[in-house]
N, C-alpha and C. Protein backbone atom coordinates (compact mmCIF):
# COMPACT_ATOMS: atom_id res chain seq x y z
N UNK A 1 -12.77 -8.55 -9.87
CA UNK A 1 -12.18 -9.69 -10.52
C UNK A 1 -12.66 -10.95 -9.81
N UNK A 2 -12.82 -11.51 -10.43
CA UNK A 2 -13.95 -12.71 -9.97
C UNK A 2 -12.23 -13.98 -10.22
N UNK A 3 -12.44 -14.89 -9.46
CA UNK A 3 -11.95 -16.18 -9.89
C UNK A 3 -12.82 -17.54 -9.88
N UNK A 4 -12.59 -18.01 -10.81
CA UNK A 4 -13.03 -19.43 -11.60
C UNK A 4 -12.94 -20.46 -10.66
N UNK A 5 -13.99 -20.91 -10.05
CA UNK A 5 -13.97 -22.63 -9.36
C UNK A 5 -14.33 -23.43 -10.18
N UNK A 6 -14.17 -24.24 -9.79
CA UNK A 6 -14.29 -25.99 -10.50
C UNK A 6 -15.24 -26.53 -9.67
N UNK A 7 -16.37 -26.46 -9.93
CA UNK A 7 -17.32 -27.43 -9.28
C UNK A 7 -17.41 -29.13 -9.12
N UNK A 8 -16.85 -29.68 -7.90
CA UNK A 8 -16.60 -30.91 -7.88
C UNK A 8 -17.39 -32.13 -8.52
N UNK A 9 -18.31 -31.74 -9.32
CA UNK A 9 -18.36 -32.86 -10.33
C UNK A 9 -17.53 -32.69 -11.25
N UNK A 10 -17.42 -31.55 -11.80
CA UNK A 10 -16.92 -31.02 -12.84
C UNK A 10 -14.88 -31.48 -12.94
N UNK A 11 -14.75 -31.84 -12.03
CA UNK A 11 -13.17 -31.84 -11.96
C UNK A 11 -12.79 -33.06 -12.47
N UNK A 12 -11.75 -33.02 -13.18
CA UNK A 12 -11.09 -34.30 -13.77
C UNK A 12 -10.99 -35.22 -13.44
N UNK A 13 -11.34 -36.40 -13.24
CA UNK A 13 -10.87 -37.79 -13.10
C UNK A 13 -9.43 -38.12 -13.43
N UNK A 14 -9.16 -39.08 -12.16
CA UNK A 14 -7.57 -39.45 -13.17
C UNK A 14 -8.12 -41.03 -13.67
N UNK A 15 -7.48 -41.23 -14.38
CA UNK A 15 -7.79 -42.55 -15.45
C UNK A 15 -6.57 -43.71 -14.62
N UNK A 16 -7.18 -44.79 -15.19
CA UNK A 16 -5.96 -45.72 -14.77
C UNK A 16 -5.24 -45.72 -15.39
N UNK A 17 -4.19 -45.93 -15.14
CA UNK A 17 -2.94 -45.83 -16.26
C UNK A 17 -2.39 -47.30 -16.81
N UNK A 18 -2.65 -47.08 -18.23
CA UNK A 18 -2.31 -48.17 -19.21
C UNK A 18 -1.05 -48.77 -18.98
N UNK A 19 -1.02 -49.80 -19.50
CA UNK A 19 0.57 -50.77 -19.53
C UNK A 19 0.84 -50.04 -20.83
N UNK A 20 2.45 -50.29 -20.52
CA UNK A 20 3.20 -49.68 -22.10
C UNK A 20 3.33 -51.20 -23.22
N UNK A 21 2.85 -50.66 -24.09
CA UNK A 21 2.78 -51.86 -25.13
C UNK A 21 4.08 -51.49 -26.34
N UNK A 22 4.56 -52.56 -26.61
CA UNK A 22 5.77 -52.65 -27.86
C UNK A 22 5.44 -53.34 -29.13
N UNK A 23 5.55 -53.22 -30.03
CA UNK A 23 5.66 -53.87 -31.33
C UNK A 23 6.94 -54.91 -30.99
N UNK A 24 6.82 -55.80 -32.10
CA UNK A 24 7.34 -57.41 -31.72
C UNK A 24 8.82 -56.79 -31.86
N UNK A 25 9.23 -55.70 -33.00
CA UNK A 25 10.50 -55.46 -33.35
C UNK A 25 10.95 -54.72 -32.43
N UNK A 26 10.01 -53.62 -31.63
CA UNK A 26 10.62 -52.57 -30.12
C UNK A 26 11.31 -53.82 -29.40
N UNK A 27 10.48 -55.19 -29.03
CA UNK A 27 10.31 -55.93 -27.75
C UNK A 27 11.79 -56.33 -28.11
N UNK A 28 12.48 -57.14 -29.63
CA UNK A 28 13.56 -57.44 -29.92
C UNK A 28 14.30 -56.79 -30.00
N UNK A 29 14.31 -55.48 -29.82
CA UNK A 29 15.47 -54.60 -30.13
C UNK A 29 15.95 -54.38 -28.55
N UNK A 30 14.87 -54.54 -28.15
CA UNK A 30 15.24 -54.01 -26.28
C UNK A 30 16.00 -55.16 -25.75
N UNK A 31 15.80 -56.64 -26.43
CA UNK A 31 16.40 -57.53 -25.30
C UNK A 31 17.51 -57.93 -26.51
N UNK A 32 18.19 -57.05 -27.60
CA UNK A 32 19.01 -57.48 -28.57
C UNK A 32 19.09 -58.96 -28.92
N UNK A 33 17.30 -58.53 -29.63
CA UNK A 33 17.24 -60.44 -30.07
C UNK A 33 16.85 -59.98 -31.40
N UNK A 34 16.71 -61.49 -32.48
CA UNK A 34 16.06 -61.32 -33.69
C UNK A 34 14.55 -61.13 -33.48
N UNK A 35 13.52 -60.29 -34.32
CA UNK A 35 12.47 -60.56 -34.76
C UNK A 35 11.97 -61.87 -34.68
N UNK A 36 12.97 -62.86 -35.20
CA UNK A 36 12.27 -63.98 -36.04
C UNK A 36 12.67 -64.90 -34.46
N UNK A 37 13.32 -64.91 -33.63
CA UNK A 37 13.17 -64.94 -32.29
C UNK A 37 12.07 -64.99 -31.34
N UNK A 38 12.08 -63.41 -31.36
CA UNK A 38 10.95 -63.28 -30.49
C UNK A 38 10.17 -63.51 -30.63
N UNK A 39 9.01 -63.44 -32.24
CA UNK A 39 8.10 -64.08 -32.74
C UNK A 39 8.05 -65.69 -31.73
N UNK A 40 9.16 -66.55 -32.18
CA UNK A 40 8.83 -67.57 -31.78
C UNK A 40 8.66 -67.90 -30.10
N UNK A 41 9.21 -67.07 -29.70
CA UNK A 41 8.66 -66.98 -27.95
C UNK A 41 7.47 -66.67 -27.70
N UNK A 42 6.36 -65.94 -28.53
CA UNK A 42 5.26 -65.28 -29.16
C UNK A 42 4.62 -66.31 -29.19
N UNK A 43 4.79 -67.34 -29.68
CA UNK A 43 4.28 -68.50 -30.17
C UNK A 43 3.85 -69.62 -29.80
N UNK A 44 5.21 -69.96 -28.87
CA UNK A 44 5.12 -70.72 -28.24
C UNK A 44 4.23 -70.68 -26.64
N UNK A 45 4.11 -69.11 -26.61
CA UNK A 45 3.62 -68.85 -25.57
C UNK A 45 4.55 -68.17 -24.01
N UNK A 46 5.97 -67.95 -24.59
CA UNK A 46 6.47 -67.86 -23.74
C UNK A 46 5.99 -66.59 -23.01
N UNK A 47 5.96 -65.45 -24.12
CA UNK A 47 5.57 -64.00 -24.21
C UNK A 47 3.70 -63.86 -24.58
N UNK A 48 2.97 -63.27 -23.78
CA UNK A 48 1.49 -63.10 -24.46
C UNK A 48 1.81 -61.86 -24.74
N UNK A 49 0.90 -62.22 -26.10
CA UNK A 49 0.55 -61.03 -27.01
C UNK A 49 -0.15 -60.65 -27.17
N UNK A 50 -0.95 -59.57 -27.87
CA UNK A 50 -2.10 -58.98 -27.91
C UNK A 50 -2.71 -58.67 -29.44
N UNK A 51 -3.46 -59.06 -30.21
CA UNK A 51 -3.32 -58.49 -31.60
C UNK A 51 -4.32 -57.24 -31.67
N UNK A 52 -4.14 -56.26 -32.25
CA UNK A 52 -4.95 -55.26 -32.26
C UNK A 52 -4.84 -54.59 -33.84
N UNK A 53 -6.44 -55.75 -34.35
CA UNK A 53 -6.62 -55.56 -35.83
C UNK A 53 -6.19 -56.76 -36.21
N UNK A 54 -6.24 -56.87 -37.71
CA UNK A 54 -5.94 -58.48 -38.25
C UNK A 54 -4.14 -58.66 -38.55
N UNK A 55 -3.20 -57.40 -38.40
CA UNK A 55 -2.21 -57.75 -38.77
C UNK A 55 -1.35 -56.86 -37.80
N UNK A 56 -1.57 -56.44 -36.43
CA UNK A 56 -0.85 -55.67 -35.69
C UNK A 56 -0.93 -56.15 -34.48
N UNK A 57 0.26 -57.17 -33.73
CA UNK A 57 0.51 -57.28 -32.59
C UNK A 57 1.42 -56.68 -31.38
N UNK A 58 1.02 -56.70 -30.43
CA UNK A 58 1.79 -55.95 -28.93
C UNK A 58 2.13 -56.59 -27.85
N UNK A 59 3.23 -56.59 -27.11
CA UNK A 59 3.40 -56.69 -26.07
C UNK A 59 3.76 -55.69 -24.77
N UNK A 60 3.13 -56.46 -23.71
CA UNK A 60 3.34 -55.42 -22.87
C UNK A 60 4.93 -55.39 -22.13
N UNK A 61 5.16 -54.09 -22.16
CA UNK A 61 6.36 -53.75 -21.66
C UNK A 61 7.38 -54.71 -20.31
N UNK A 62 6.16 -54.81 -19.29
CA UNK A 62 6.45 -55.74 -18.25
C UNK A 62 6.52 -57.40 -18.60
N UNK A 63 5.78 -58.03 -19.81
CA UNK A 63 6.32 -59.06 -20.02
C UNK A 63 7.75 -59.29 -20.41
N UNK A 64 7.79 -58.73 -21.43
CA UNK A 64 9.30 -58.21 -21.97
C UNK A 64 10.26 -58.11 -20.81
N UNK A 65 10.21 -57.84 -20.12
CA UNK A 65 11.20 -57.37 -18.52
C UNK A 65 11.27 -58.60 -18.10
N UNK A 66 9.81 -59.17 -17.83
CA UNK A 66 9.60 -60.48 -17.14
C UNK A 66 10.72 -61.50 -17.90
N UNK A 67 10.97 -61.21 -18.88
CA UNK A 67 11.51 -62.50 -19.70
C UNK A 67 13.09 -62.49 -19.38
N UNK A 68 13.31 -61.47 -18.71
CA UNK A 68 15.00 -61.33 -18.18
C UNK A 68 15.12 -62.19 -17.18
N UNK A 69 15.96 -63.06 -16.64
CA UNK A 69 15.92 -64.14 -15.48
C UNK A 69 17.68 -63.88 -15.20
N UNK A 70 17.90 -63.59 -13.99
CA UNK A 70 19.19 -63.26 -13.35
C UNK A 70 19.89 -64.37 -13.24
N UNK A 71 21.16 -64.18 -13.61
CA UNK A 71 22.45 -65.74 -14.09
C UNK A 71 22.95 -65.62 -12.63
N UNK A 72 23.27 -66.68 -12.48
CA UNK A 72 24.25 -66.79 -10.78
C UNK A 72 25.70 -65.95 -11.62
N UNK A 73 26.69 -66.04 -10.58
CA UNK A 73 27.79 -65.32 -10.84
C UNK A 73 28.42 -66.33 -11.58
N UNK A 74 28.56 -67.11 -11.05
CA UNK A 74 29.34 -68.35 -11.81
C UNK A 74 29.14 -68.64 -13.07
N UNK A 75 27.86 -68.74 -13.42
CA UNK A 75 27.18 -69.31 -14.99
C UNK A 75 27.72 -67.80 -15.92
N UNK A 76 27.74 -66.37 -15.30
CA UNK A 76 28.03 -65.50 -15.81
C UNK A 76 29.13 -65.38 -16.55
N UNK A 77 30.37 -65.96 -16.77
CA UNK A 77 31.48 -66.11 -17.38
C UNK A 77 31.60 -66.86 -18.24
C-alpha cells in the first residue's frame, strides 16, 4: 500500500481573503436604517461603494461597522 504525497509545488496556496461585501439593503438592514438613507450616505460619500456591473452596488462590511461611532453615556439617554 503505497501512500499519496503532495509534491510541494503541487500544494495549495492559501488566497487572500476577501472583504465581505453587502448590498445597499443588507448594509440598511444591519444598522436598522432606510434604503433611501443609506443610499444617501452612499452619495454623499459618507460610505464608499463599489459598483459591480451597470446596476449592482456593494459595500464593504467594515465600512458599514466603521459608520457606528460610540455615544458618551450622557448623550445616551
Amino acid at each position: 500500500m503505497t501512500t499519496k504525497t503532495t509534491h510541494p509545488q503541487h500544494r495549495r496556496r492559501s488566497r487572500p481573503k476577501l472583504d465581505t461585501y453587502l448590498t445597499i439593503g443588507e448594509a440598511a438592514d444591519m444598522l436598522g436604517v432606510t434604503q433611501r438613507y443609506f443610499r444617501e450616505q452612499v452619495n454623499t460619500g459618507r460610505v464608499p461603494a463599489y459598483r459591480i456591473g451597470p446596476r449592482t452596488t456593494r459595500v464593504k462590511l467594515s465600512d458599514v461597522e466603521a459608520m457606528l461611532e460610540p455615544v458618551e453615556a450622557a448623550l445616551a439617554i
